[in-house]
Every structure is written in C-alpha cells, then in structure tokens.
C-alpha atoms as a PDB file:
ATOM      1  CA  UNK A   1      -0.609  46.064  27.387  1.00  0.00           C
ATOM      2  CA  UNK A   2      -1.074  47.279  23.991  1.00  0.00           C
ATOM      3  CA  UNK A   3       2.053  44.811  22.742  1.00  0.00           C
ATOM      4  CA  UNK A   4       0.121  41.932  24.278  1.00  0.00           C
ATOM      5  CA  UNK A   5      -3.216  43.126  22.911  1.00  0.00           C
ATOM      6  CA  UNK A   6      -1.274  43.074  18.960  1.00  0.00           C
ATOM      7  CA  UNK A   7       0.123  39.357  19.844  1.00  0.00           C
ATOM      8  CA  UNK A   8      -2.637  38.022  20.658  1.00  0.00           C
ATOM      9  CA  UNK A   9      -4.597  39.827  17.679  1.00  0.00           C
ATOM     10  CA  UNK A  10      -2.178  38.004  15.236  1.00  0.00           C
ATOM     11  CA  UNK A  11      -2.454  34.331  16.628  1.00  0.00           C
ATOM     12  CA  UNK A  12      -6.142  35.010  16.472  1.00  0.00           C
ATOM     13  CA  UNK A  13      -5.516  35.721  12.772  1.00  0.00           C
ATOM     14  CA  UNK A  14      -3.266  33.157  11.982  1.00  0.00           C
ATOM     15  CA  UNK A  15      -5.746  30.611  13.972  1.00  0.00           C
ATOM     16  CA  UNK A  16      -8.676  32.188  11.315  1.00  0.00           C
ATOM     17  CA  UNK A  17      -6.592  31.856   8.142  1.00  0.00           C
ATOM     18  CA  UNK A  18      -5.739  28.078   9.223  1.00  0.00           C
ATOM     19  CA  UNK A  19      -2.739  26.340   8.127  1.00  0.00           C
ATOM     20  CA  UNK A  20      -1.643  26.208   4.832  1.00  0.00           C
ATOM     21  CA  UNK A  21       0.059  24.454   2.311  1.00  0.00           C
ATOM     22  CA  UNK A  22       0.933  22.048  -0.507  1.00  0.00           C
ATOM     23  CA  UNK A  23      -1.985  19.747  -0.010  1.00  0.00           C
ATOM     24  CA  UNK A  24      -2.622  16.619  -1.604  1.00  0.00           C
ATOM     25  CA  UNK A  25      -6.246  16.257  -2.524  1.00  0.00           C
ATOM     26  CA  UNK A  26      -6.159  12.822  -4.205  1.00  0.00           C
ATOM     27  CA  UNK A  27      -3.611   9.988  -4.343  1.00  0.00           C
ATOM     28  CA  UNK A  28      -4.481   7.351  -6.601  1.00  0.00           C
ATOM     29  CA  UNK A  29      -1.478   4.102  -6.868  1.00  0.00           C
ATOM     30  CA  UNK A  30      -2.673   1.245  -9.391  1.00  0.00           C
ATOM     31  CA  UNK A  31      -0.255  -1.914  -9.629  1.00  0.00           C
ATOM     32  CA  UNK A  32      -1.424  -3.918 -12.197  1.00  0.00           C
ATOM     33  CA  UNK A  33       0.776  -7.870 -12.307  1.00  0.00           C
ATOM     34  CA  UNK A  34      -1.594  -8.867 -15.431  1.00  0.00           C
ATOM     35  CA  UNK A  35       1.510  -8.136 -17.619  1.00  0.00           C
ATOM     36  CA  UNK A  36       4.946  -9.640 -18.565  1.00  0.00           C
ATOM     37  CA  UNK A  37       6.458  -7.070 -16.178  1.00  0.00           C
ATOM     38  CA  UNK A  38       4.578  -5.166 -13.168  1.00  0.00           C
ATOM     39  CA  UNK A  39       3.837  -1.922 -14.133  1.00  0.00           C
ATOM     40  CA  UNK A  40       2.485   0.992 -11.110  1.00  0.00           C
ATOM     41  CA  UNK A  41       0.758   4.186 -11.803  1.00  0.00           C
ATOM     42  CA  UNK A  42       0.085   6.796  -9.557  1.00  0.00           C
ATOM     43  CA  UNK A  43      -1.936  10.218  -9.829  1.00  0.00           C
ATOM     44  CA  UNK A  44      -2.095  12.934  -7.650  1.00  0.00           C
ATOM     45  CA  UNK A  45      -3.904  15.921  -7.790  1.00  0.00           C
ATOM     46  CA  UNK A  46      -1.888  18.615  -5.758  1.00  0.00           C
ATOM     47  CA  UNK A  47      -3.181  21.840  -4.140  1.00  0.00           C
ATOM     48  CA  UNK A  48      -1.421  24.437  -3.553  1.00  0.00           C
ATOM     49  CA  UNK A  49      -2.656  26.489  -0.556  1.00  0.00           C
ATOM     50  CA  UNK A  50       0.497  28.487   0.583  1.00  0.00           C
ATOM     51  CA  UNK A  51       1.092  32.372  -0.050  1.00  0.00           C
ATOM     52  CA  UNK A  52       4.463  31.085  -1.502  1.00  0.00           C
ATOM     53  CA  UNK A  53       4.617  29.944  -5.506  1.00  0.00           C
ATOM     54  CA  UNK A  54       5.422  26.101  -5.617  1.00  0.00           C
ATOM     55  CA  UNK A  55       7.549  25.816  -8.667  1.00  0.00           C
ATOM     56  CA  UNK A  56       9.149  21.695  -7.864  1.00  0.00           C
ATOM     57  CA  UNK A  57       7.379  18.655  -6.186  1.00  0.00           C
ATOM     58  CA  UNK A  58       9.220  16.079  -4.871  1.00  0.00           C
ATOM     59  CA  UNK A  59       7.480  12.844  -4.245  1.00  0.00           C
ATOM     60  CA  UNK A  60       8.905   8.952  -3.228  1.00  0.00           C
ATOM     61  CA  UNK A  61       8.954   6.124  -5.377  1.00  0.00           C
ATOM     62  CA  UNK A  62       9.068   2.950  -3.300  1.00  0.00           C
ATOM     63  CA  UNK A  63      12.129   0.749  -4.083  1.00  0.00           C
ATOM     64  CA  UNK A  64      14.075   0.493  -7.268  1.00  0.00           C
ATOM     65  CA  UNK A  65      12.615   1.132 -10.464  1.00  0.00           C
ATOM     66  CA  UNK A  66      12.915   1.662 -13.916  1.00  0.00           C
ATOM     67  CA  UNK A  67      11.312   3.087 -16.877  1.00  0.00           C
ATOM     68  CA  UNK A  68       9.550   5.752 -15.314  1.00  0.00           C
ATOM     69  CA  UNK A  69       7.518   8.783 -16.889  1.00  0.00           C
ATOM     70  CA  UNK A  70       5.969  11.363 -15.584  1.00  0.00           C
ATOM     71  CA  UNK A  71       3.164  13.880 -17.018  1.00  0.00           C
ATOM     72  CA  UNK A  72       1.987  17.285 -15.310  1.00  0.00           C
ATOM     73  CA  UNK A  73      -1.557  17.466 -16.557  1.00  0.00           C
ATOM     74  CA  UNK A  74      -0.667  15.797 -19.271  1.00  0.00           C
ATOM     75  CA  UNK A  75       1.859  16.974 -20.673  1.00  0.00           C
ATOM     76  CA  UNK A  76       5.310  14.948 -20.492  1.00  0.00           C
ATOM     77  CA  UNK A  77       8.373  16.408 -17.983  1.00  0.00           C
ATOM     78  CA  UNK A  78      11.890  15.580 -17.332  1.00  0.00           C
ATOM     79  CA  UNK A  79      12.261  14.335 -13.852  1.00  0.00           C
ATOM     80  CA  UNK A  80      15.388  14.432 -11.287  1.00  0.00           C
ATOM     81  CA  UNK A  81      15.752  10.856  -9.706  1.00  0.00           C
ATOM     82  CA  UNK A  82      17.469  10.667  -6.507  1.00  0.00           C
ATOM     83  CA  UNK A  83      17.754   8.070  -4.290  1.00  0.00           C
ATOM     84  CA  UNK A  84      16.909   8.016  -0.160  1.00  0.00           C
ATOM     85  CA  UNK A  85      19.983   7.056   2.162  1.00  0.00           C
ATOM     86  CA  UNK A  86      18.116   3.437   3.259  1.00  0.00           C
ATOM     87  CA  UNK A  87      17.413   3.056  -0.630  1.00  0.00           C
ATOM     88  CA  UNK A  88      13.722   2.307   1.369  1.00  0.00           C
ATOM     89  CA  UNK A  89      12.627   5.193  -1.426  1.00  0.00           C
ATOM     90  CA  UNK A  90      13.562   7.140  -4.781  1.00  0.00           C
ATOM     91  CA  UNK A  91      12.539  10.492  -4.571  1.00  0.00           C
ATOM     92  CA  UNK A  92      11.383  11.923  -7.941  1.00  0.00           C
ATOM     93  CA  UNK A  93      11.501  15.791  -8.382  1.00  0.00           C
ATOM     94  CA  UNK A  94      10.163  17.733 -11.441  1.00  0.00           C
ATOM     95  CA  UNK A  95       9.995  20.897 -12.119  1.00  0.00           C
ATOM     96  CA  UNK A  96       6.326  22.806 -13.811  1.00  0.00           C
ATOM     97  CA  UNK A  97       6.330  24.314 -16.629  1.00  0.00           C
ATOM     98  CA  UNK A  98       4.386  27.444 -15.025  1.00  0.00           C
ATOM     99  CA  UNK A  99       4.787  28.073 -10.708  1.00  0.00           C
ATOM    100  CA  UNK A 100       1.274  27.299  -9.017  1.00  0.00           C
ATOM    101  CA  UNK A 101       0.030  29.995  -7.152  1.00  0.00           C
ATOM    102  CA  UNK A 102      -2.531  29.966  -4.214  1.00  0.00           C
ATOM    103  CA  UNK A 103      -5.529  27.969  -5.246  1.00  0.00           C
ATOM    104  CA  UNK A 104      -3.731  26.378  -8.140  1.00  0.00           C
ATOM    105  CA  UNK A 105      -3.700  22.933  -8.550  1.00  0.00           C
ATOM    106  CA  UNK A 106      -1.688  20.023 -10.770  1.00  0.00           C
ATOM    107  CA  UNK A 107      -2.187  16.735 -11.418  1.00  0.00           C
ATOM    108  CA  UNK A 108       0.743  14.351 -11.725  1.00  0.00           C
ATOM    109  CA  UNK A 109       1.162  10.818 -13.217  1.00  0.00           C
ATOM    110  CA  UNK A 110       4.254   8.933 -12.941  1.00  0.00           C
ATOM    111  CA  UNK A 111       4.231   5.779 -14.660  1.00  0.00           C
ATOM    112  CA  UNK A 112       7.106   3.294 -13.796  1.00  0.00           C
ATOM    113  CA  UNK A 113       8.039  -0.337 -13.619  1.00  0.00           C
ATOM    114  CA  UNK A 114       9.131  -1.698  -9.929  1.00  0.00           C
ATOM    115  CA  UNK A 115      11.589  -4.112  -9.388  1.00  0.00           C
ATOM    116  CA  UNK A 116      11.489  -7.291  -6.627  1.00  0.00           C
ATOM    117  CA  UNK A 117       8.084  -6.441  -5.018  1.00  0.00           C
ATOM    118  CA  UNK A 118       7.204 -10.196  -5.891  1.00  0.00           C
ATOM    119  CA  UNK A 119       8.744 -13.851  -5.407  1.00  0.00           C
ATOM    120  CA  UNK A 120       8.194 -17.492  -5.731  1.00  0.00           C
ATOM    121  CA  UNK A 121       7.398 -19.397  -3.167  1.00  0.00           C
ATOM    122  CA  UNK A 122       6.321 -23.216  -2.370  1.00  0.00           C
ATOM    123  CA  UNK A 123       4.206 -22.725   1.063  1.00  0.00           C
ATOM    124  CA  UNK A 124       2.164 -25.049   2.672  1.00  0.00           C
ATOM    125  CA  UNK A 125      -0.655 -21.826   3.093  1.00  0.00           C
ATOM    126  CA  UNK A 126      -1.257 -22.537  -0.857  1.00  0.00           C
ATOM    127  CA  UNK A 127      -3.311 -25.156  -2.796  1.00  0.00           C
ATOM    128  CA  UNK A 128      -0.773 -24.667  -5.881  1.00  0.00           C
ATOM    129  CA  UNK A 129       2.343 -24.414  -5.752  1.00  0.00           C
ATOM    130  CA  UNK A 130       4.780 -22.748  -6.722  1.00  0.00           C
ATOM    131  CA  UNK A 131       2.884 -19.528  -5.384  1.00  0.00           C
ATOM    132  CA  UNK A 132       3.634 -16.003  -5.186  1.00  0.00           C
ATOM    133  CA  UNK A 133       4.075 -13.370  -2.698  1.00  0.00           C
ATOM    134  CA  UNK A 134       3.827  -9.529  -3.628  1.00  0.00           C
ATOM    135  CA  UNK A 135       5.275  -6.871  -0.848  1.00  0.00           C
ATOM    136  CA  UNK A 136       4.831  -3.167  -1.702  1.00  0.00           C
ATOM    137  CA  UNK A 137       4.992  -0.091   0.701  1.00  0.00           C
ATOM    138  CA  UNK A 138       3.556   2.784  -1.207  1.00  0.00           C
ATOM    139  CA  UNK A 139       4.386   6.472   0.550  1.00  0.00           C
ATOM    140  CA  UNK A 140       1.386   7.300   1.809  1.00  0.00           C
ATOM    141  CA  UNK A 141       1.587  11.521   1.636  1.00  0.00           C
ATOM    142  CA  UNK A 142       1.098  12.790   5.424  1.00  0.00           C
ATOM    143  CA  UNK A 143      -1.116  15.501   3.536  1.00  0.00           C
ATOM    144  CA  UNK A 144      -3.285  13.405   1.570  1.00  0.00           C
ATOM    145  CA  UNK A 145      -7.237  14.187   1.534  1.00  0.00           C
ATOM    146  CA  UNK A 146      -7.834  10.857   0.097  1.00  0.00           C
ATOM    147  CA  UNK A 147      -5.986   7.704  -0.527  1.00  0.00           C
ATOM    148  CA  UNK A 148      -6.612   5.054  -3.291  1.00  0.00           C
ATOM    149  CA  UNK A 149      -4.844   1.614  -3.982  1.00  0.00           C
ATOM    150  CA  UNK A 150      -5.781  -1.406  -6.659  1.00  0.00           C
ATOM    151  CA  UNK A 151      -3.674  -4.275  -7.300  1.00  0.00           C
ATOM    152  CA  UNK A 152      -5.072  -6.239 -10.280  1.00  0.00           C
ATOM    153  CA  UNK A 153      -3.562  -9.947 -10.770  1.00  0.00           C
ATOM    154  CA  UNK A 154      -2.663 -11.817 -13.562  1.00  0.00           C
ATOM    155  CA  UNK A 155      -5.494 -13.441 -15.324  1.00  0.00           C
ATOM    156  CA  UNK A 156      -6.344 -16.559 -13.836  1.00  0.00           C
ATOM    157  CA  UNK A 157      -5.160 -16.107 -10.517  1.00  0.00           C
ATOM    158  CA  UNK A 158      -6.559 -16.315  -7.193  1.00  0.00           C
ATOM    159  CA  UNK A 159      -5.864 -14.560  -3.471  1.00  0.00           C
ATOM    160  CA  UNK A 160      -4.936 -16.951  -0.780  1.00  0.00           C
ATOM    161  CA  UNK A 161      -4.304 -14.063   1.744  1.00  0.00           C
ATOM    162  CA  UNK A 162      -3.907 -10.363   2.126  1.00  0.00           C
ATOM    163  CA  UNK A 163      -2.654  -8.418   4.954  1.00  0.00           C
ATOM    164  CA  UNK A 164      -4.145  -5.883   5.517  1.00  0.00           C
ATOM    165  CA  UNK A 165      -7.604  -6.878   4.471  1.00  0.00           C
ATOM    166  CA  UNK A 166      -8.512  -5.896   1.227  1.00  0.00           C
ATOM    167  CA  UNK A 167     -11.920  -5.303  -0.860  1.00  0.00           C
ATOM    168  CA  UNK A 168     -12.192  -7.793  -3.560  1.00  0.00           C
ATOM    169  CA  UNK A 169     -13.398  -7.341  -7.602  1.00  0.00           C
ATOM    170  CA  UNK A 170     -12.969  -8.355 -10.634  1.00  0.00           C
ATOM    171  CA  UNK A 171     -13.031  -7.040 -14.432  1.00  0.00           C
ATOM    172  CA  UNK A 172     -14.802 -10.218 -15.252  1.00  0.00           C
ATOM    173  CA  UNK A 173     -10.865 -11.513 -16.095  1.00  0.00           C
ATOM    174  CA  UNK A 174      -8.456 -10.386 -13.151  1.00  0.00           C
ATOM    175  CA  UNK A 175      -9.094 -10.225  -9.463  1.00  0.00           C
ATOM    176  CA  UNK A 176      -8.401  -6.667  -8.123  1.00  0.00           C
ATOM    177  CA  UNK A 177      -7.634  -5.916  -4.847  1.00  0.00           C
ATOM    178  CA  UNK A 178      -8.115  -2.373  -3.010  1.00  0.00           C
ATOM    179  CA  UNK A 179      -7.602  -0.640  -0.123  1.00  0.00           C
ATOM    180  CA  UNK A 180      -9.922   2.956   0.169  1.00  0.00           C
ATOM    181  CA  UNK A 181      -8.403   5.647   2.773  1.00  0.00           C
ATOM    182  CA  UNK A 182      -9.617   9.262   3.856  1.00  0.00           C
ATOM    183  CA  UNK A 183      -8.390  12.004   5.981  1.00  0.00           C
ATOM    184  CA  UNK A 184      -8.337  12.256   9.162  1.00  0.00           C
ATOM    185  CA  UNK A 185      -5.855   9.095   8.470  1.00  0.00           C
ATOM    186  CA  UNK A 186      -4.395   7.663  11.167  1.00  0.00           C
ATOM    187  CA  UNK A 187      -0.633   8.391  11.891  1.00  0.00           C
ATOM    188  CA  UNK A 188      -0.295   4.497  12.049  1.00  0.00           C
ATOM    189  CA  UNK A 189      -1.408   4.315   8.436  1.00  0.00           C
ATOM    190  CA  UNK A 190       1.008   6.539   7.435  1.00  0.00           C
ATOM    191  CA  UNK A 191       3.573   3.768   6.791  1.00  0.00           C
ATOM    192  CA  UNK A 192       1.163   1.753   4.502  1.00  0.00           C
ATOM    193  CA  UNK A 193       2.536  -1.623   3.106  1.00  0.00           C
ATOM    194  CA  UNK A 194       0.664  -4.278   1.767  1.00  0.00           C
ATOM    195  CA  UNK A 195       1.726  -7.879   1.474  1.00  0.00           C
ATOM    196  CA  UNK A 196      -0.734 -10.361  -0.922  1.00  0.00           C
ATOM    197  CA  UNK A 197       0.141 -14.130  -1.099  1.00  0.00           C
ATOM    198  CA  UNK A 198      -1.848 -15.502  -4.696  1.00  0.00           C
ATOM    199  CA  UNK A 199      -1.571 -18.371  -6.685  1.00  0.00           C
ATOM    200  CA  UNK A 200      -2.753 -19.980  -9.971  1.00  0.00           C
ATOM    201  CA  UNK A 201      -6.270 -21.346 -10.269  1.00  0.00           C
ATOM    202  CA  UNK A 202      -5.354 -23.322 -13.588  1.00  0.00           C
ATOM    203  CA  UNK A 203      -2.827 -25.799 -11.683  1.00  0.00           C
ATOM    204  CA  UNK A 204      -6.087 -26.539  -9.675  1.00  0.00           C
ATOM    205  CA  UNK A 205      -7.945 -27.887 -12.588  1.00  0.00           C
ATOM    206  CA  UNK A 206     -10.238 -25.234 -12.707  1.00  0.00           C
ATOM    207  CA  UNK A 207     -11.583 -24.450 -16.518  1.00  0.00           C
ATOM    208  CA  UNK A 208     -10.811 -20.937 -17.425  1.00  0.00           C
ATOM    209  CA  UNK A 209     -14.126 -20.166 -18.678  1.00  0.00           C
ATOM    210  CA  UNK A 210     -15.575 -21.086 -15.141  1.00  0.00           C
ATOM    211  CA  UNK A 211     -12.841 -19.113 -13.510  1.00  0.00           C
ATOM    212  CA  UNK A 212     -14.440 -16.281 -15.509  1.00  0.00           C
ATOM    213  CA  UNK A 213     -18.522 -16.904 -15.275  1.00  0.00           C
ATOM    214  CA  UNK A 214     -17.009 -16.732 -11.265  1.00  0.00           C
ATOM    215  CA  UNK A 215     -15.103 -13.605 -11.502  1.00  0.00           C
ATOM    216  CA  UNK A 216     -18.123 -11.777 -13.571  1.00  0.00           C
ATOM    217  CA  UNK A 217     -20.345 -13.268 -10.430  1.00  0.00           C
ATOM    218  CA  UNK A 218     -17.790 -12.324  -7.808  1.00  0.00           C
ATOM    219  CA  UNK A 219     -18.064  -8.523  -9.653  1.00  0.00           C
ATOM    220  CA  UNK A 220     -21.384  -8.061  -9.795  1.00  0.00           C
ATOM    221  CA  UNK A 221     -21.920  -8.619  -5.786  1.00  0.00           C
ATOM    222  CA  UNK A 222     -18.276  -6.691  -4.976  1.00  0.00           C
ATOM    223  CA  UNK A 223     -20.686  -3.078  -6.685  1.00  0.00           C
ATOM    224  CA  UNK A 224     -23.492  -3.850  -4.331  1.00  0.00           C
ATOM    225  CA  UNK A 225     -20.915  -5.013  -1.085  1.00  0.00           C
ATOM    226  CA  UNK A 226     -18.559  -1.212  -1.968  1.00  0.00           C
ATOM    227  CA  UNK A 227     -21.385   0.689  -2.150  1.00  0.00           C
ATOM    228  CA  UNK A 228     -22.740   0.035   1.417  1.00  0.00           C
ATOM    229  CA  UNK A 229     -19.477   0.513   2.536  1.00  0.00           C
ATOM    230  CA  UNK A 230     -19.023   3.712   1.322  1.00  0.00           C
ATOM    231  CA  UNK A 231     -21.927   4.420   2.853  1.00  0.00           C
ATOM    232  CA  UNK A 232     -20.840   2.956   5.676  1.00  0.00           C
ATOM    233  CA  UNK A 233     -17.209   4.075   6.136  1.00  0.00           C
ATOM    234  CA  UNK A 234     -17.567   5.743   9.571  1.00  0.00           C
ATOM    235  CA  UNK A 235     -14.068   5.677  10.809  1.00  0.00           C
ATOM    236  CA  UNK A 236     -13.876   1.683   9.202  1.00  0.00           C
ATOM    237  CA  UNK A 237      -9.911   2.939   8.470  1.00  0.00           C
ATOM    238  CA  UNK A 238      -9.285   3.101  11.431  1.00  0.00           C
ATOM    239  CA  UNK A 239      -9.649  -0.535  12.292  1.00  0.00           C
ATOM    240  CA  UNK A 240      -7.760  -1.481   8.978  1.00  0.00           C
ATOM    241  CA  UNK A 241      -3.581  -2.989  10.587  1.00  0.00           C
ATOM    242  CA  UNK A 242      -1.073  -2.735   8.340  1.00  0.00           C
ATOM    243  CA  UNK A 243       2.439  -4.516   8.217  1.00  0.00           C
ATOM    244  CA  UNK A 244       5.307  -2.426   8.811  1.00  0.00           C
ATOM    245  CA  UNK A 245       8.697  -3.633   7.082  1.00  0.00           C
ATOM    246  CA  UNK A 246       9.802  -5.965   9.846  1.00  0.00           C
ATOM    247  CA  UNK A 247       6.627  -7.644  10.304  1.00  0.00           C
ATOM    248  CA  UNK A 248       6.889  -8.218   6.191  1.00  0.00           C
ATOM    249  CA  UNK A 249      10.072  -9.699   6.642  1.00  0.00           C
ATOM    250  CA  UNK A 250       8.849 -12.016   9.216  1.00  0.00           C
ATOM    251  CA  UNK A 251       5.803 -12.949   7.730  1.00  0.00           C
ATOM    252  CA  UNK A 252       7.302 -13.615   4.192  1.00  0.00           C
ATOM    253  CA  UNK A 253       9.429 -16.198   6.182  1.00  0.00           C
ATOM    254  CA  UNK A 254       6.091 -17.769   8.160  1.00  0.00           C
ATOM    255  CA  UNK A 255       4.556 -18.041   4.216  1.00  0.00           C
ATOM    256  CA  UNK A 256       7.450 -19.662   2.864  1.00  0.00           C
ATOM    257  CA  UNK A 257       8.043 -21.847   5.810  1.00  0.00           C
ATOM    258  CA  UNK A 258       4.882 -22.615   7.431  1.00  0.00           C
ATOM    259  CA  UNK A 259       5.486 -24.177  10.671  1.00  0.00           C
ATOM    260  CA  UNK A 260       8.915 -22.438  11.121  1.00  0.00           C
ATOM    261  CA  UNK A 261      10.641 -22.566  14.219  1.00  0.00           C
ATOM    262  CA  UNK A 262      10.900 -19.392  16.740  1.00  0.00           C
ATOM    263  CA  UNK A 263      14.315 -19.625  16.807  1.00  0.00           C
ATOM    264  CA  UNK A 264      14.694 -19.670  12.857  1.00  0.00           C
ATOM    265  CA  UNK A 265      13.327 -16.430  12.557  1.00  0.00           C
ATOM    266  CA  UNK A 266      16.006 -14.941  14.955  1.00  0.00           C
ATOM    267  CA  UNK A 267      18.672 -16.115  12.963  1.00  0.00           C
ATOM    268  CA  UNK A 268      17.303 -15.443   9.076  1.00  0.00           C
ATOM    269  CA  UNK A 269      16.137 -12.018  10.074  1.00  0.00           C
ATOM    270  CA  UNK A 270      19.154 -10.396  12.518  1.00  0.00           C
ATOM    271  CA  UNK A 271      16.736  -9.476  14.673  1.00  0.00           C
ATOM    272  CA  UNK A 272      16.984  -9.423  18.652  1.00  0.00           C
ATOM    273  CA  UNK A 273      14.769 -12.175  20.241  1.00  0.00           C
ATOM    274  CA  UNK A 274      13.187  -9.269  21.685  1.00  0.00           C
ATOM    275  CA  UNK A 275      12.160  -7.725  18.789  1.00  0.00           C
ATOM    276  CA  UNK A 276      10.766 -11.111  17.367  1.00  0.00           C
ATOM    277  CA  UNK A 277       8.875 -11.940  20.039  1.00  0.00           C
ATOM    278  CA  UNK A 278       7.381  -8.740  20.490  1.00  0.00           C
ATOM    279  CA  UNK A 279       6.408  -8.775  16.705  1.00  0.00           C
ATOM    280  CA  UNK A 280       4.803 -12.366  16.637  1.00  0.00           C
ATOM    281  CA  UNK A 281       2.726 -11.220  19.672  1.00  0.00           C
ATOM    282  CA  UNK A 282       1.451  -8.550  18.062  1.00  0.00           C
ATOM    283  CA  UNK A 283       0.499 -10.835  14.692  1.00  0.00           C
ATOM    284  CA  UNK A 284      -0.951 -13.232  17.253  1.00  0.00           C
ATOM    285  CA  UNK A 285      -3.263 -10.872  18.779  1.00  0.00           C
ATOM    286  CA  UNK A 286      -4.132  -9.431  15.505  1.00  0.00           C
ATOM    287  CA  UNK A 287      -5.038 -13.123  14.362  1.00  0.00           C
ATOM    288  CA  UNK A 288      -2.555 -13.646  11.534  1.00  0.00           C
ATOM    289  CA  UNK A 289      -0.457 -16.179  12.989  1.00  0.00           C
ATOM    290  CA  UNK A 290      -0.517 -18.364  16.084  1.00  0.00           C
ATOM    291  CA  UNK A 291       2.175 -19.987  17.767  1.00  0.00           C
ATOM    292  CA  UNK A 292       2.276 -24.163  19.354  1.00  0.00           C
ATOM    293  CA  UNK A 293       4.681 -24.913  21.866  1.00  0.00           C
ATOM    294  CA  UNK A 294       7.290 -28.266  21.186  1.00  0.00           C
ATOM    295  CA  UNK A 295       9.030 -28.666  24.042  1.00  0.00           C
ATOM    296  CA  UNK A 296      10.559 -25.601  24.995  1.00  0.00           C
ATOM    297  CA  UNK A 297      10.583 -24.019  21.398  1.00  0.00           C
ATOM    298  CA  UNK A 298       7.170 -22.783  19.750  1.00  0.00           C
ATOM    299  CA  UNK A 299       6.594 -23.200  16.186  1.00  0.00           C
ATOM    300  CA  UNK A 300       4.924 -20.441  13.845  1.00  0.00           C
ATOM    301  CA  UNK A 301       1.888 -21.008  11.967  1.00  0.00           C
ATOM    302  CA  UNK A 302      -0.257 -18.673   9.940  1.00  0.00           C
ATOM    303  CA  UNK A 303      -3.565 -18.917  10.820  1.00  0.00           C
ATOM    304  CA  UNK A 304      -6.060 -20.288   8.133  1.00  0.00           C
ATOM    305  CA  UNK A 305      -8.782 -18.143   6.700  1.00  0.00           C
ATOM    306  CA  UNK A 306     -11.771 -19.580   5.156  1.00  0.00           C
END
C-alpha cells in the first residue's frame, strides 16, 4: 500500500510541475522577392524550460540554400549544415556561446537565400503573362507559442491567388502577404506550405504611380481590417487549409495548364490514379479547383476568384 501511495504521489507531482522543455515562444519567417535574389529571415525566440542545460539547437531550413548567417542575440555564430535524407529540409545546428539554463531564453536569426521556391509560368489563371508561381514549406516548430509569416513581392506586382488564404498589405510600394498562427495549432498545420501565383501590374498598362496611390489605399484599410481580426481570432486558424507537397505539385500543374486533363496529371506526377483522384476531391470540396466531364475524361480547372 505504501509503494502505491509513493507512485501515485509522484505522477501527482510530475502532473503539477507540467511538461517541460525547449519551447519556442515566437517564430517569425519573412521572405521578401522585392530583390534581385529572394532573401528569407527567420527569428525565434527560444525558451528553455527543462531541468537539463541546452547548449545546441537544431532547427530546418526548407530546401536548398545558400548564403546563410546566423546570429544568437546578436551576435554572429558558426553553424553546422546538414542535410535531411528526402533533401525536403537542411537542418542547421549551432552551438551558444554560454548553455541556457531553466528560464533562459535566446533569440536566433538565420538569414539565408533559398533556391527554386519560384518559376515562370504562362497560365490562363493570369491577366499577364509570363507569371510567377512561389512554393515554400516553412517548418512550422511542433512547440511554437506563436507563428508569423510575410511574403513581400517585388514592386509592382500583384496577387492573382494564394492558397491558403492570406491577409493582404502593402508598404505603400510592395504587396505583402501574411499568414498569423497561435498555439493550440492544429496538428494539420503543422506541415505549413504556402503556394502564391502573382504577376506584373506594369504589362497591364497600369501607371506606377497609380499602382502606388492604390497600394497606400489598400494599406491604410488592411490596419483597420487586422486589427478586428486580432480581435477576432477565436479559433479563425483553425479554418485556415493548407497544401501539403502533393497537392503543390498538382496544383502547380492545374496553374500552368489550366484546363489539364485528369489523366495528364497521372502521368507528369507518378502518382497512383488513386491518389490523384482522392487529392482533386479534396481541392474540389475545398473550392480551389473544379472538375467538367468530356466524354469519359474530366478536365481540371481552377476555380476563379473575384
């Protein structure tokens, strides 16, 4: 009795004290296209709530990349770059130049360029073409607190489609896109991707200056429009459907070949026809694309937005 008694007493304290560990309190990712070469930054400020002294972090890069730096509050470290088996991520491990102990916390910036997150494409889905189409999967930490992305364009250009939906601003010069995530986040976020299809507003005949007055305009009612939903949040991420790699692939083909045939997709991808159908069902119901039987072969369409 008295053994059971002393169990029981220490998963009652170990239910008190809570779980603990390496906790990421912030994760902030900007990509910003407006330059010659995309550049991503990301911050993240990292608790450490474990008895144990952290003394390395590891964290995943998506893709390939080059250039990268990385700072530990500021101050500039040398970084061990491995890549994952799939090559899906690059796992970036540094060591600090003091071990955190309970309570302490770091905050890390890596600054890098990626490599073929974006690609030319003539689609019927654009006004002007040639457009583009931009495919990132940022690692979303499974202990993140809160989770920030921003993609800024190039000056001058405009979004024909995002998926998932985005919030849309502007510096008065770029469009910037962002997507706003807190914890409890959904284990279906936790593969976060993003795909954006944009194009140039200058092929259109658009003046520049107009483009901007627009932008400033478009600004100005994006402050009022975040602020209510910020105050409004109330389990909104939950509704926000993200595209997991194969639905990118398919959907990159769908963009690029607007009215492409079922079939098609079976043979560019490698995928079973089970798998295909089963994915353009699930972009049907979710209203991205929608499908128009010839004969005994349907045809793919994405589904116009106004």
């Amino acid at each position: 009795m008295g053994l059971r008694l002393l169990l029981v007493a220490v998963v009652l304290l170990l239910l008190l004290q809570g779980v603990h560990g390496v906790e990421v309190i912030s994760q902030t990712i900007t990509l910003d296209l407006s330059g010659s070469q995309p550049v991503a930054d990301v911050r993240l400020v990292v608790l450490n709530d474990a008895r144990e002294t952290l003394e390395r972090f590891r964290y995943p890069l998506p893709g390939v990349f080059r250039d990268a730096e990385v700072l530990v509050d500021g101050t500039p470290v040398a970084a061990e770059v491995e890549p994952s088996a799939g090559g899906e991520y690059t796992y970036v491990t540094v060591a600090f130049p003091e071990a955190l102990e309970q309570g302490d916390r770091v905050t890390l910036e890596y600054a890098y360029t990626p490599s073929d997150i974006t690609s030319r494409v003539e689609s019927p889905r654009c006004r002007s073409t040639p457009c583009y189409i931009l495919s990132f999967a940022p690692k979303l930490l499974s202990n993140t607190r809160a989770f920030n992305f921003s993609i800024i364009l190039p000056p001058g250009y405009g979004v024909v489609d995002t998926s998932p939906p985005s919030e849309i601003g502007s510096d008065g010069r770029r469009v910037i896109l962002s997507w706003h995530l807190e914890a409890p986040i959904p284990p279906q976020l936790r593969n976060f991707g993003v795909m954006v299809i944009y194009e140039p507003l200058m092929n259109q005949g658009i003046p520049f200056g107009y483009i901007a007055a627009v932008l400033a305009v478009v600004a100005g009612i994006t402050a009022g429009a975040l602020v209510y939903l910020r105050r409004h949040r109330g389990g909104m991420e939950e509704k926000i459907e993200v595209l997991r790699e194969d639905e990118q692939r398919i959907m990159k083909l769908i963009v690029e070949n607007d009215g492409i045939d079922q079939r098609e997709i079976v043979e560019l991808t490698g995928f079973s026809k089970t798998k295909v159908s089963k994915i353009l069902s699930e972009l049907e119901r979710r209203g991205i694309i929608r499908k128009e039987p010839v004969g005994r072969r349907n045809r793919i369409y994405l589904v116009k937005r106004s």
